[in-house]
C-alpha atoms as a PDB file:
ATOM      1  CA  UNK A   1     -13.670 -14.907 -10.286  1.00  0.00           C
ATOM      2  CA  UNK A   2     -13.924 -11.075  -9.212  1.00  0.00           C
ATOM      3  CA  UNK A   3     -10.611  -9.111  -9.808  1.00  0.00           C
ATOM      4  CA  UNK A   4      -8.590  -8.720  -6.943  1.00  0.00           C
ATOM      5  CA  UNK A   5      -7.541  -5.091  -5.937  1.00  0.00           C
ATOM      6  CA  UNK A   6      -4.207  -4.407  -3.962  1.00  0.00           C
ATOM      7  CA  UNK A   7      -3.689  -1.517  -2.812  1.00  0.00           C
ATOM      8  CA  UNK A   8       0.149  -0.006  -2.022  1.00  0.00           C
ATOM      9  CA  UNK A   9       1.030   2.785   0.595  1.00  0.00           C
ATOM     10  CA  UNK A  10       4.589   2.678  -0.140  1.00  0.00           C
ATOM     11  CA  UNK A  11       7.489   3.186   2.495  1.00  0.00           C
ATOM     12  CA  UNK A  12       8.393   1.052   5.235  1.00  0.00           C
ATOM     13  CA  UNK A  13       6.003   2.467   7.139  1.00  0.00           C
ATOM     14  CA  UNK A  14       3.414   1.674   4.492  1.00  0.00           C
ATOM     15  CA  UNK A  15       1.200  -1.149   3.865  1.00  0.00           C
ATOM     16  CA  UNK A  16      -0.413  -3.513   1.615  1.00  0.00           C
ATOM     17  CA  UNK A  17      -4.132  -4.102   1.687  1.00  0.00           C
ATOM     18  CA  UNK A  18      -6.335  -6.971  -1.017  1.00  0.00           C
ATOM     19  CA  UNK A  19      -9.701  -6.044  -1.607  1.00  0.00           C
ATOM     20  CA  UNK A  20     -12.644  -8.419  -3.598  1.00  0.00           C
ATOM     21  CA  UNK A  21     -16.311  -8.021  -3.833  1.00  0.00           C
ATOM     22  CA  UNK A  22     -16.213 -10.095  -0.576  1.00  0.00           C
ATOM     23  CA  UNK A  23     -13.721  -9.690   1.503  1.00  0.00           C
ATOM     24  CA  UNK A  24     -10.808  -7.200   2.116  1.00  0.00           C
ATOM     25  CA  UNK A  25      -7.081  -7.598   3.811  1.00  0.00           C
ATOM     26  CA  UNK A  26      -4.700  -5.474   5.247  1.00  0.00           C
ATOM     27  CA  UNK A  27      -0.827  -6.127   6.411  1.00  0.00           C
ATOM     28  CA  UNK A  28       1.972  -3.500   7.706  1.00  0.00           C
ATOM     29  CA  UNK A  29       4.532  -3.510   4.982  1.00  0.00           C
ATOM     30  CA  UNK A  30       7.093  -6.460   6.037  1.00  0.00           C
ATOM     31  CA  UNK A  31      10.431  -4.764   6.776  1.00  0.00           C
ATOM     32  CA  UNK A  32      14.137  -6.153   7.884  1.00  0.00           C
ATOM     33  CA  UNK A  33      16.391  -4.500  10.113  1.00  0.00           C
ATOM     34  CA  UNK A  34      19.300  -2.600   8.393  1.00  0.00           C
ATOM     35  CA  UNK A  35      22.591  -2.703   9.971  1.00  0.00           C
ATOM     36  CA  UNK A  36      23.983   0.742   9.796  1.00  0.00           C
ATOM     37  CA  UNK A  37      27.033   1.389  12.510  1.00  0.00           C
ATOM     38  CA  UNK A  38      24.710   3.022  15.338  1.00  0.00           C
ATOM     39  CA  UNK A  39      21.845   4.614  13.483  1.00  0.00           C
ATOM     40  CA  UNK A  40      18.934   2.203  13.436  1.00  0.00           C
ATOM     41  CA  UNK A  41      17.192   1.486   9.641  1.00  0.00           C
ATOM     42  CA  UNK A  42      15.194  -0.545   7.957  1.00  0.00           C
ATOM     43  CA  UNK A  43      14.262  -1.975   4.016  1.00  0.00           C
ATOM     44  CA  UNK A  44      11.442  -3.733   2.840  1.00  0.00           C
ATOM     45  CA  UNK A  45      11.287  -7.258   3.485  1.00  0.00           C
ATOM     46  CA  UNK A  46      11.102  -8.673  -0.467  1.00  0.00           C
ATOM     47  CA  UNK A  47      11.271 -12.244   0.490  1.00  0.00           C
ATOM     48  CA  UNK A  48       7.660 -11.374   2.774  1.00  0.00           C
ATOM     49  CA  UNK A  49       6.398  -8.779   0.396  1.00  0.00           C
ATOM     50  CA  UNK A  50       6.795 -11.655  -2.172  1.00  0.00           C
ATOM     51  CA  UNK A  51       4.847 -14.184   0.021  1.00  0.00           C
ATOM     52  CA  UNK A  52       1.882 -11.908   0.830  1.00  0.00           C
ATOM     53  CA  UNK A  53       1.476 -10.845  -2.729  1.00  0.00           C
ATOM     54  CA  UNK A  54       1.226 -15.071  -3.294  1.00  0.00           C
ATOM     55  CA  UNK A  55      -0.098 -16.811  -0.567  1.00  0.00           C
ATOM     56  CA  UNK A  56      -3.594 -15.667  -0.547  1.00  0.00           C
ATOM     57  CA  UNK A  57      -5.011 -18.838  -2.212  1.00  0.00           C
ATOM     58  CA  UNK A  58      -6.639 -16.961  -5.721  1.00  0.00           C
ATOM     59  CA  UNK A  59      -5.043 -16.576  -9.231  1.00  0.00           C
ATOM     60  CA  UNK A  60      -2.535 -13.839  -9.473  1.00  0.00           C
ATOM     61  CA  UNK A  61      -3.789 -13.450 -12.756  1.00  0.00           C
ATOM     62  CA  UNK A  62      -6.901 -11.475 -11.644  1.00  0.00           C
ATOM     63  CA  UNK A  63      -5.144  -8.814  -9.329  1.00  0.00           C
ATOM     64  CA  UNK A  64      -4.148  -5.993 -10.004  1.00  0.00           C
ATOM     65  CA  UNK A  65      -1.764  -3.985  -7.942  1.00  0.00           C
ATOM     66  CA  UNK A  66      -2.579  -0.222  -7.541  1.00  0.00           C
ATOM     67  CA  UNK A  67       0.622   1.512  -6.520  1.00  0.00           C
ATOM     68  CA  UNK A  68       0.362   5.296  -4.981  1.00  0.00           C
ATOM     69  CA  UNK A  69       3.134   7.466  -7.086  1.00  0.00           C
ATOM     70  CA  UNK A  70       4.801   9.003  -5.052  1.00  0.00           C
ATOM     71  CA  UNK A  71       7.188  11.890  -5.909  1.00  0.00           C
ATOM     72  CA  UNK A  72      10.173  13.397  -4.649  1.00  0.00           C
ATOM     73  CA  UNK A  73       9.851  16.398  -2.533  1.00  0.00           C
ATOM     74  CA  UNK A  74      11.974  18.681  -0.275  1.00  0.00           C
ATOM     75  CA  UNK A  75      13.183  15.968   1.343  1.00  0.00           C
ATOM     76  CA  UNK A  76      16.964  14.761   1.821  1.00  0.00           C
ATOM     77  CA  UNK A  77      18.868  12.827  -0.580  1.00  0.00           C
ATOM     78  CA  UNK A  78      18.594   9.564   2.169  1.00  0.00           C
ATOM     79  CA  UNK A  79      15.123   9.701   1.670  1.00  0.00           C
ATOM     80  CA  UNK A  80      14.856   9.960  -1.789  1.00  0.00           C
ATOM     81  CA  UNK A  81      17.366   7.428  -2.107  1.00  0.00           C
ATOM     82  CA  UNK A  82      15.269   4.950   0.490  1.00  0.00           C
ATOM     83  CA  UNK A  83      11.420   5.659  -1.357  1.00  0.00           C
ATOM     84  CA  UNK A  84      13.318   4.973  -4.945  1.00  0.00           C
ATOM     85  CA  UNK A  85      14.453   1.822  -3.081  1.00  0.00           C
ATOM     86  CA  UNK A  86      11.416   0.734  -1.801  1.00  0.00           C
ATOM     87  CA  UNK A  87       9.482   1.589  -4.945  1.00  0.00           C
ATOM     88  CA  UNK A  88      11.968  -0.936  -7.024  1.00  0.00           C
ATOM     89  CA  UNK A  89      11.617  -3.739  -4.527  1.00  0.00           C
ATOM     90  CA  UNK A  90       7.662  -3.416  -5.034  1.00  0.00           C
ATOM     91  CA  UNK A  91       7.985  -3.066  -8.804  1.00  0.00           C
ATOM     92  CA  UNK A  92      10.612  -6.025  -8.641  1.00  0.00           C
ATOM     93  CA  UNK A  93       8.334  -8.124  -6.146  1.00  0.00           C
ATOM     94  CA  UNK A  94       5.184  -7.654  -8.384  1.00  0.00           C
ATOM     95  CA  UNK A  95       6.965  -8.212 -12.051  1.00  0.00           C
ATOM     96  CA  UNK A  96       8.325 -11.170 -10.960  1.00  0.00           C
ATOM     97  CA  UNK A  97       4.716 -12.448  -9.573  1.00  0.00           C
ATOM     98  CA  UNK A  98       3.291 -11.292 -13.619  1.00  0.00           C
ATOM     99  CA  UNK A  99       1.004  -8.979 -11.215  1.00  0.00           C
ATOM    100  CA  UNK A 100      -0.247  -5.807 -13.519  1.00  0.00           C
ATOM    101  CA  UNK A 101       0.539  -2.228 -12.201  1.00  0.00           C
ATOM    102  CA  UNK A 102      -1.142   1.060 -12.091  1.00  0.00           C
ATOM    103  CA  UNK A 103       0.470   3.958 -10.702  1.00  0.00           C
ATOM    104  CA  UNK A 104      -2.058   6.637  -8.973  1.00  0.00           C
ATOM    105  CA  UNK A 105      -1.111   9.960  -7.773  1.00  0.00           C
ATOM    106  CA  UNK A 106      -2.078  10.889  -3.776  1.00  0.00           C
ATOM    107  CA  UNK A 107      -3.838  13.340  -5.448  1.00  0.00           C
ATOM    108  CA  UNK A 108      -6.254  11.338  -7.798  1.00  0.00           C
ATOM    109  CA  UNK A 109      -7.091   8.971  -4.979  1.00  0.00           C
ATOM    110  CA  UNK A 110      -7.422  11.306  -2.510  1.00  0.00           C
ATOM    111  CA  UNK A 111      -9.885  14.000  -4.426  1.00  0.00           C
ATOM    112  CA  UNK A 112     -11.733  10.522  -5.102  1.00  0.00           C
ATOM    113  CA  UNK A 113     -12.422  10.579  -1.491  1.00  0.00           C
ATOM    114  CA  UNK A 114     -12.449  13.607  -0.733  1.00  0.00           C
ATOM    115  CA  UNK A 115      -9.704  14.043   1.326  1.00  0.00           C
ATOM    116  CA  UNK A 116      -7.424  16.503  -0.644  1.00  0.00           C
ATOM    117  CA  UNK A 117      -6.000  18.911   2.348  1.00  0.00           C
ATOM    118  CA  UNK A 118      -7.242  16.600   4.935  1.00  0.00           C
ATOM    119  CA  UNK A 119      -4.902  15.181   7.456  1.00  0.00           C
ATOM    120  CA  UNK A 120      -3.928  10.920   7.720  1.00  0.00           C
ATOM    121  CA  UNK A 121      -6.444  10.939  10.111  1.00  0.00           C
ATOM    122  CA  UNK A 122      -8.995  11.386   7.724  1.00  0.00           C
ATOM    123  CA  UNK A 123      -8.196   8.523   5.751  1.00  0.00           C
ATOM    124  CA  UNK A 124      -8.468   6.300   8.654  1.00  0.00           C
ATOM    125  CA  UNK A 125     -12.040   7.905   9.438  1.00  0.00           C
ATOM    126  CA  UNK A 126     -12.905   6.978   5.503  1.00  0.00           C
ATOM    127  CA  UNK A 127     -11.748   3.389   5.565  1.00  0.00           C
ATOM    128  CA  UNK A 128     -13.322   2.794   8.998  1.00  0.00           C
ATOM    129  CA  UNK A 129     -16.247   3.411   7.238  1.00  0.00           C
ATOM    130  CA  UNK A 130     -15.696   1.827   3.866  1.00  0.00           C
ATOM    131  CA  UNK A 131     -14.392  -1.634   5.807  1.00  0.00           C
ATOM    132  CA  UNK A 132     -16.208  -2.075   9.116  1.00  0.00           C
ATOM    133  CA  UNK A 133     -14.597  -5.489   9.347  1.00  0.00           C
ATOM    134  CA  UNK A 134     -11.328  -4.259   9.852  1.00  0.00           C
ATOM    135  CA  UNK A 135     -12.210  -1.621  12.590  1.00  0.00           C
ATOM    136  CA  UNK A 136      -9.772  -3.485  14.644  1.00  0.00           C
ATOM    137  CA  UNK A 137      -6.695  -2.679  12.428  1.00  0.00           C
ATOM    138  CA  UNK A 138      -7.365   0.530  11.916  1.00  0.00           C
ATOM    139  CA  UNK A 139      -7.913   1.710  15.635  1.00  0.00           C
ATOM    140  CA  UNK A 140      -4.755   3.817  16.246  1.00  0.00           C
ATOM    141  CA  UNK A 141      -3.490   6.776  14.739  1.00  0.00           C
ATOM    142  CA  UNK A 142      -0.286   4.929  13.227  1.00  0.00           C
ATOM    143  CA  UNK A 143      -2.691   2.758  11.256  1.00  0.00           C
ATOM    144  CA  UNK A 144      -3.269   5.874   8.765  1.00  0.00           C
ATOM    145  CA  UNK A 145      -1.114   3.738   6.435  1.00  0.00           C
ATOM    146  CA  UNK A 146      -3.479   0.907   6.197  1.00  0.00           C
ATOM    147  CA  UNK A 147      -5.887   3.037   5.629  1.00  0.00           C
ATOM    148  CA  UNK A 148      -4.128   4.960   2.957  1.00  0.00           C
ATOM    149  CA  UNK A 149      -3.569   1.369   1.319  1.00  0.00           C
ATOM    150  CA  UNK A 150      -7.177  -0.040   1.622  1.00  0.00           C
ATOM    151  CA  UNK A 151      -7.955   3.269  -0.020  1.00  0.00           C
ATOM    152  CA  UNK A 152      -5.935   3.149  -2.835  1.00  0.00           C
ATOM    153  CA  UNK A 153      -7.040  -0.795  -3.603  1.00  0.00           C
ATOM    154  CA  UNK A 154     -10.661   0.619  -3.077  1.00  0.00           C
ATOM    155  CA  UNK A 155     -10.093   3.439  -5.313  1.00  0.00           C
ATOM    156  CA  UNK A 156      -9.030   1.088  -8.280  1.00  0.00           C
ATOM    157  CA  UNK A 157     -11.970  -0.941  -7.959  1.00  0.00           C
ATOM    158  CA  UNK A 158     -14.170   1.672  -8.054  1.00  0.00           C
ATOM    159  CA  UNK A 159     -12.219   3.580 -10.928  1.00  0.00           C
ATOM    160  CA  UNK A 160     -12.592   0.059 -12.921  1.00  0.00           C
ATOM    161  CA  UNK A 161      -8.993   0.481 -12.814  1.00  0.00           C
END
């Protein structure tokens, strides 16, 4: 069997996206609700993120999860402190599935497709293109983050990563 390829936007408003030399996947990252007095939060779902990584019906020991690096940047403490949390609950969900990791840089992937100093729009332009059969999940502008992850999961396939 063909290696499977999945692909990581990280962030609650990320995604998760499975790529093969047939077929190719997409999901919204599953989140939960975070009670938090009277502002409104949420986490990633680990319990879900744990059941799409293993319910897809092939070996978990020919993915591969490619996982975008992403890196602190002028933002607040609360966000730094919710991406480090949502990177450890993908690193936790995958280690305890035995699925391999590779971390990429947004800017590896994205030179690969040319999209360095492009807007998210672009990427959904890109993966329209690259995946046809998912034109329908990829129709509005919010779904720049399944784009983002079908092109990371694309880009380690075609990096032989």
């Amino acid at each position: 069997m063909s290696k499977i390829h999945i692909g990581i936007d990280p962030g609650v408003t990320g995604a998760v996206a499975f790529i093969s030399e047939l077929w190719a996947k997409v999901y919204d990252m599953p989140v939960l609700p975070v009670p938090n007095g009277s502002r409104k939060e949420t986490r990633i779902d680990a319990e879900c993120l744990y059941a799409i990584l293993k319910n897809h019906g092939f070996s978990l020991d020919v993915c591969e999860l490619i996982l975008e690096k992403t890196q602190p940047m002028k933002d607040s403490a609360m966000t730094a402190f919710s991406m480090g949390q949502t990177r450890g609950i993908i690193l936790a969900t995958a280690s305890l599935l035995k699925i391999p990791i590779v971390h990429v840089t947004p800017p590896a992937w994205k030179k690969h497709f040319g999209l360095l100093k492009c807007d998210k729009d672009a990427s959904r332009t890109i993966a329209k293109e690259r995946f046809p059969n998912l034109m329908d999940s990829l129709q509005n502008k919010k779904d720049h983050n399944r784009a983002e992850a079908l092109l990371i999961a694309l880009y380690g396939k075609e990096k032989n990563l």
